[in-house]
N, C-alpha and C. Protein backbone atom coordinates (compact mmCIF):
# COMPACT_ATOMS: atom_id res chain seq x y z
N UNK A 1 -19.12 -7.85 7.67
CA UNK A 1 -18.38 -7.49 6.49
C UNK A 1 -19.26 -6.64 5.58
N UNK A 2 -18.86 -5.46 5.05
CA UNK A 2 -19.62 -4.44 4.24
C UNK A 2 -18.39 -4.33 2.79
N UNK A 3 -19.66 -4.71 1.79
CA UNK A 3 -19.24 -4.85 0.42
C UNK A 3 -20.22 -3.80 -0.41
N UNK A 4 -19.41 -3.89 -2.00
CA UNK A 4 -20.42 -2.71 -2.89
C UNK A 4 -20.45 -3.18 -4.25
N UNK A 5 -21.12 -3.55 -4.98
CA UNK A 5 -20.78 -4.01 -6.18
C UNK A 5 -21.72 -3.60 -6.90
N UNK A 6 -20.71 -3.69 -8.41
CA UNK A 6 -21.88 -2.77 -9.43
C UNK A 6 -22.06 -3.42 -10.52
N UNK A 7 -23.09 -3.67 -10.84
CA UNK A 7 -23.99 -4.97 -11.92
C UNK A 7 -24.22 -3.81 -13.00
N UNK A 8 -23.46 -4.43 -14.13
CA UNK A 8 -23.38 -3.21 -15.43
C UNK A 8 -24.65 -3.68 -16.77
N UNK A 9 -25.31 -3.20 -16.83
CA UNK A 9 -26.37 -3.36 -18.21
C UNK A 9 -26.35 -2.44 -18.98
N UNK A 10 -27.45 -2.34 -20.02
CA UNK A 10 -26.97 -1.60 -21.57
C UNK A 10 -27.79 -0.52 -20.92
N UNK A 11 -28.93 -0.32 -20.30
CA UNK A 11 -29.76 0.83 -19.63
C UNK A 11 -29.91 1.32 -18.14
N UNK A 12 -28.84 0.42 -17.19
CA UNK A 12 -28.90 1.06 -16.50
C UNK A 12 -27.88 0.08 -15.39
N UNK A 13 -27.62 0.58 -14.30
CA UNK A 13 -26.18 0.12 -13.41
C UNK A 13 -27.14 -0.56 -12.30
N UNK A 14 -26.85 -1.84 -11.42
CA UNK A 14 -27.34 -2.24 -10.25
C UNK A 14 -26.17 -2.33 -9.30
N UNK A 15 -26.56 -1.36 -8.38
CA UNK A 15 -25.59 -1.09 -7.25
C UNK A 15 -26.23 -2.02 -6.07
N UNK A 16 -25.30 -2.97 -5.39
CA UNK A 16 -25.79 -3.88 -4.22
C UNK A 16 -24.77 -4.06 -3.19
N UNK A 17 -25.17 -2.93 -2.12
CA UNK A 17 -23.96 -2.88 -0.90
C UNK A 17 -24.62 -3.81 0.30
N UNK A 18 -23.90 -4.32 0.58
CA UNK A 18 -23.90 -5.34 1.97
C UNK A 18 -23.69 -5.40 3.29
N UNK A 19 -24.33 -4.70 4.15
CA UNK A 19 -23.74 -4.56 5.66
C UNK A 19 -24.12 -4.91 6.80
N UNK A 20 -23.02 -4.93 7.27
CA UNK A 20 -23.13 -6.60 8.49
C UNK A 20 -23.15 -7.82 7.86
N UNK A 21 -22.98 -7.78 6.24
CA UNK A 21 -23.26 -9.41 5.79
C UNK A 21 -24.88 -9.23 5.22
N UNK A 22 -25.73 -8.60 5.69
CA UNK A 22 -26.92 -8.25 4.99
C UNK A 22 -26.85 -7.61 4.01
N UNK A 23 -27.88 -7.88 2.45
CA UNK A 23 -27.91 -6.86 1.52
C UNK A 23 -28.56 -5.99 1.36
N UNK A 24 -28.58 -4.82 1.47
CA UNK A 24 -29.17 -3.47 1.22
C UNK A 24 -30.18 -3.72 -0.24
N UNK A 25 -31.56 -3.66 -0.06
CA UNK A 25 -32.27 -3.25 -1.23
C UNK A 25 -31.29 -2.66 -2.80
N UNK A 26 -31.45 -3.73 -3.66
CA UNK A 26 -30.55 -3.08 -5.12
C UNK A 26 -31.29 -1.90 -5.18
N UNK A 27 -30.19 -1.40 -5.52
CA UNK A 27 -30.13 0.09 -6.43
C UNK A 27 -29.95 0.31 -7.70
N UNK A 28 -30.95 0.43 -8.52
CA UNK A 28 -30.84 0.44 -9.96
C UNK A 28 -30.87 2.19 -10.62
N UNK A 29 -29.51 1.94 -10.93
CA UNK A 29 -29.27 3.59 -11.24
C UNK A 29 -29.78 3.83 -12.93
N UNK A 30 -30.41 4.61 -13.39
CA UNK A 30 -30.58 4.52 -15.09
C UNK A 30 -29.26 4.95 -15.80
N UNK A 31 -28.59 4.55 -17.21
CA UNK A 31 -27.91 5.12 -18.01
C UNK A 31 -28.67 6.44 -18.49
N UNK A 32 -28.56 7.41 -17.72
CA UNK A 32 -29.14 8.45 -18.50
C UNK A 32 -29.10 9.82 -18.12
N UNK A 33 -28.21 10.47 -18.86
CA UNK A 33 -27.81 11.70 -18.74
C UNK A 33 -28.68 12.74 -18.27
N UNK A 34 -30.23 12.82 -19.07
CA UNK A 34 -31.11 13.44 -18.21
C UNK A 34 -31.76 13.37 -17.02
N UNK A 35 -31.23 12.01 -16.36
CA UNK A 35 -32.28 12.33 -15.07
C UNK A 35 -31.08 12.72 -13.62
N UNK A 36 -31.93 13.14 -12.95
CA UNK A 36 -31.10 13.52 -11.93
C UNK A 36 -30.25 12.31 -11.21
N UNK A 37 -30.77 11.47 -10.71
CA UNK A 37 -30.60 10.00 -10.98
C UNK A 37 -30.26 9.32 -11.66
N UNK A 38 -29.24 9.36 -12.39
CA UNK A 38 -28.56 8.50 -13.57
C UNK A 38 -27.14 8.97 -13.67
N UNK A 39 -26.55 8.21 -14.09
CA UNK A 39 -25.09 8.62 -14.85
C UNK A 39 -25.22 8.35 -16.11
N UNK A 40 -24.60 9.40 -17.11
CA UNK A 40 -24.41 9.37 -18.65
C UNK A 40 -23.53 8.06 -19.29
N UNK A 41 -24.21 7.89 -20.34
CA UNK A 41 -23.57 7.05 -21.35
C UNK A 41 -21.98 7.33 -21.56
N UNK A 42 -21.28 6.42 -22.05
CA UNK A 42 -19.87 7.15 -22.95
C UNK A 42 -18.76 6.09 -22.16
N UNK A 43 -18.70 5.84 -21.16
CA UNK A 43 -17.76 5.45 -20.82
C UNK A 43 -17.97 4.36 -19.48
N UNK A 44 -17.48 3.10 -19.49
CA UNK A 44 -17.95 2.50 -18.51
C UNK A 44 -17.86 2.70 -16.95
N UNK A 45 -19.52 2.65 -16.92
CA UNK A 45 -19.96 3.01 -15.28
C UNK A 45 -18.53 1.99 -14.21
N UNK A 46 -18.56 2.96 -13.04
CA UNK A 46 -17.68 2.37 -12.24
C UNK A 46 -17.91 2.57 -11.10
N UNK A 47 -17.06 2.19 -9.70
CA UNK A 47 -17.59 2.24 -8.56
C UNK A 47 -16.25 2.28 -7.85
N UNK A 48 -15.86 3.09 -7.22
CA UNK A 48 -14.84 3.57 -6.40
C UNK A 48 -15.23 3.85 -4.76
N UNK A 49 -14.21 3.77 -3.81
CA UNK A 49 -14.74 5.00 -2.60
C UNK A 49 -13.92 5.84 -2.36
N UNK A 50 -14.87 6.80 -1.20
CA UNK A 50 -14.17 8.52 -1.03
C UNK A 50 -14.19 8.35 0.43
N UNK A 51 -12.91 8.57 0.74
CA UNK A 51 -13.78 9.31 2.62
C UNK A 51 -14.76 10.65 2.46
N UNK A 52 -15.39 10.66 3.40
CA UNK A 52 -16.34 11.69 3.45
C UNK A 52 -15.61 12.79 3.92
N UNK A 53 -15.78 14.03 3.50
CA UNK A 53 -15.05 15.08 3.62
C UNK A 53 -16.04 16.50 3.30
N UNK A 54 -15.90 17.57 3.58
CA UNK A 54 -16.69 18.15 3.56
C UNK A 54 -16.77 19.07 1.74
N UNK A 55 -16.77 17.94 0.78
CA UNK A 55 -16.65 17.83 -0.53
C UNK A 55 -18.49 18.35 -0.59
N UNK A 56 -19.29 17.86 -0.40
CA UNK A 56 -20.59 18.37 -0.42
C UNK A 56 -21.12 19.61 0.05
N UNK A 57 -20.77 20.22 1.03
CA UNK A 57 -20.23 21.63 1.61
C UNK A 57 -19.92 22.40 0.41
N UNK A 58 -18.83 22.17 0.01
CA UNK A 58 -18.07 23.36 -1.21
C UNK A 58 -19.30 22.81 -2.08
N UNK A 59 -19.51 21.88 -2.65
CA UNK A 59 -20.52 21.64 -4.19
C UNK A 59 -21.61 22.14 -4.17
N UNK A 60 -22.12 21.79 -3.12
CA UNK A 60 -23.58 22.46 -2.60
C UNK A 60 -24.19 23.51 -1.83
N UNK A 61 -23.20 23.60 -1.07
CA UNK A 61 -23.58 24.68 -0.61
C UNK A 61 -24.28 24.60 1.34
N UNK A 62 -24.33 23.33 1.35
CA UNK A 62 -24.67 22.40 2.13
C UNK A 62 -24.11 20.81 2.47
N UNK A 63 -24.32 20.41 3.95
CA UNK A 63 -24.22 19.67 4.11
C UNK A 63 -25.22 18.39 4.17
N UNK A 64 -25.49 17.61 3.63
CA UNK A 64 -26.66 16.52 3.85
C UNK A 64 -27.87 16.29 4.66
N UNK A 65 -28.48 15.99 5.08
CA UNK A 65 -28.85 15.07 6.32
C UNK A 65 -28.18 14.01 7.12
N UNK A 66 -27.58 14.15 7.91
CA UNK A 66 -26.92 12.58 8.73
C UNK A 66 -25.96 12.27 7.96
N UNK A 67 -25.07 13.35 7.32
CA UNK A 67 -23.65 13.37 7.05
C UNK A 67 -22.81 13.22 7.42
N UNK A 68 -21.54 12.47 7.70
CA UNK A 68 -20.91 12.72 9.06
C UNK A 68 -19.25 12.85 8.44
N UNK A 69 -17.99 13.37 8.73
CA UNK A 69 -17.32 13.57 8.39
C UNK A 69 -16.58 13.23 9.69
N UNK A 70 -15.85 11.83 9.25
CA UNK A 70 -15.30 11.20 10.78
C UNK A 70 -14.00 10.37 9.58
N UNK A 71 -13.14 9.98 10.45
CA UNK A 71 -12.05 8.69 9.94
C UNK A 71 -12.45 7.53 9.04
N UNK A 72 -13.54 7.20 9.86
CA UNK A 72 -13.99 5.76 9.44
C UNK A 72 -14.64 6.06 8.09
N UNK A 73 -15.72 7.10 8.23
CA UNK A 73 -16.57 7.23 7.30
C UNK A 73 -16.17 7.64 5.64
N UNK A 74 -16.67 6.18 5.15
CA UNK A 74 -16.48 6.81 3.83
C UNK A 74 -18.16 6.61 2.46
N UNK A 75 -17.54 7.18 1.42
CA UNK A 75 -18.89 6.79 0.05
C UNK A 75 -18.68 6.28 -0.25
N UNK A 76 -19.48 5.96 -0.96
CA UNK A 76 -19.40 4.82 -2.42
C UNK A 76 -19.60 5.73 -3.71
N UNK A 77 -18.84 6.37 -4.36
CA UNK A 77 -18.90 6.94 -5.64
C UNK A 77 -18.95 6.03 -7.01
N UNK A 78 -20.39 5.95 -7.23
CA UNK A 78 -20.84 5.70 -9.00
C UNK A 78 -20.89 6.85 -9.79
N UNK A 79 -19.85 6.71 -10.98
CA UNK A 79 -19.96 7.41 -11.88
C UNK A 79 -19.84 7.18 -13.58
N UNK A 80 -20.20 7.42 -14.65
CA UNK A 80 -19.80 6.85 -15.89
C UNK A 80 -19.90 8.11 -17.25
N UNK A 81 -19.18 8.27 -17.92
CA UNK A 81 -19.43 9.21 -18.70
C UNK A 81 -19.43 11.04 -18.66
N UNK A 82 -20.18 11.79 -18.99
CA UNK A 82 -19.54 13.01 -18.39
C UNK A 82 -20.34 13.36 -17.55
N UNK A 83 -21.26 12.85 -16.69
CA UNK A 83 -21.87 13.29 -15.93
C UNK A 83 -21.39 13.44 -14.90
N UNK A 84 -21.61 14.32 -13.36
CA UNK A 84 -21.17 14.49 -12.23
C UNK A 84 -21.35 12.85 -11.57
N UNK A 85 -20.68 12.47 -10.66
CA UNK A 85 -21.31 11.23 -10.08
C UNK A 85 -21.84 11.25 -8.55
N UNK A 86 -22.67 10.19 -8.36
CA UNK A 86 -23.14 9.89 -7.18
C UNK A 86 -22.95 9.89 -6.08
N UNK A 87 -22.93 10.17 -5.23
CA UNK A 87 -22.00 9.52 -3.81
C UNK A 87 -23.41 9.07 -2.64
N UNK A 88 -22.78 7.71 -2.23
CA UNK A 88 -23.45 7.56 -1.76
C UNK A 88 -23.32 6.88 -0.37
N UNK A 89 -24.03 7.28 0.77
CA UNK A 89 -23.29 7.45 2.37
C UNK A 89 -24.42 7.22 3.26
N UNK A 90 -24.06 6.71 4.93
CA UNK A 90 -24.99 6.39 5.42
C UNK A 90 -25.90 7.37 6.05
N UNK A 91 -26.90 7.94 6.12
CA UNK A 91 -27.26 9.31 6.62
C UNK A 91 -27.52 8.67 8.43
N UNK A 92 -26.96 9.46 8.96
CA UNK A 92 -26.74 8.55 10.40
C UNK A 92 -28.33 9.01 10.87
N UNK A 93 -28.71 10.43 10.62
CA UNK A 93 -30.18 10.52 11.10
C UNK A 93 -31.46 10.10 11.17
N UNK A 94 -31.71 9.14 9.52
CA UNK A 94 -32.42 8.74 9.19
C UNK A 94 -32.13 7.02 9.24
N UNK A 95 -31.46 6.94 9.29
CA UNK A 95 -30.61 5.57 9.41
C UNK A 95 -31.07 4.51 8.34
N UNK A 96 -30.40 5.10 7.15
CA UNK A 96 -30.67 4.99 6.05
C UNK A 96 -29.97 5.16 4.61
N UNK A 97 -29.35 4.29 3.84
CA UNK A 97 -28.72 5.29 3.05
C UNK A 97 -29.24 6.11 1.84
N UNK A 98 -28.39 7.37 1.76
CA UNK A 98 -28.57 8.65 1.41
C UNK A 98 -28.06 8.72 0.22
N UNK A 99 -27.94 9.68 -0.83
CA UNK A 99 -27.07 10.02 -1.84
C UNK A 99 -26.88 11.28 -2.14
N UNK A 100 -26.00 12.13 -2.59
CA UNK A 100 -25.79 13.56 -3.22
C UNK A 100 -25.16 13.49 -4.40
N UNK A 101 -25.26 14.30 -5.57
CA UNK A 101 -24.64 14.65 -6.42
C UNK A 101 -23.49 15.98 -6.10
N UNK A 102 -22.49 15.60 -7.29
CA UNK A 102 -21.32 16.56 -7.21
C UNK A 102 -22.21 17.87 -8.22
């Protein structure tokens, strides 16, 4: 069973996905608009998913590392405030998970 949940604080978001029933190392994202790594203040952080699609392609200009754009495959999008948000996916190459910004 693969789960995603997002632990909300005043400085910063803890993201903790679960797969196979194991938990993935937390992910502590900062509230903070300047870092590349963070989502902005303003509005409460949230956690949605995307199928993977070749949405990183058009944004970037590129595709990932160990991106994969299949049925099954989907992100985990954190976002809060006006910042672009996160996405975050399994990089099949590194076998590991990965993240990109929009």
């Amino acid at each position: 069973m693969d789960s995603a949940r997002l632990g909300i604080a005043a400085e910063s978001v803890g993201l903790l996905i679960t797969v196979d029933s194991k938990p993935l190392p937390l992910i502590e994202i900062p509230v903070d608009g300047s870092k590349q790594f963070g989502i902005c203040p303003g509005s409460a952080p949230r956690i949605s998913l995307a199928a993977q699609s070749d949405a990183p392609l058009n944004a970037l200009g590129e595709t990932p590392q160990g991106y994969e754009i299949c049925s099954d495959c989907i992100e985990i999008v954190v976002d809060g405030g006006e910042c672009d948000s996160l996405h975050f996916y399994w990089d099949t190459a590194a076998n590991k998970l990965a993240w990109w910004r929009t």
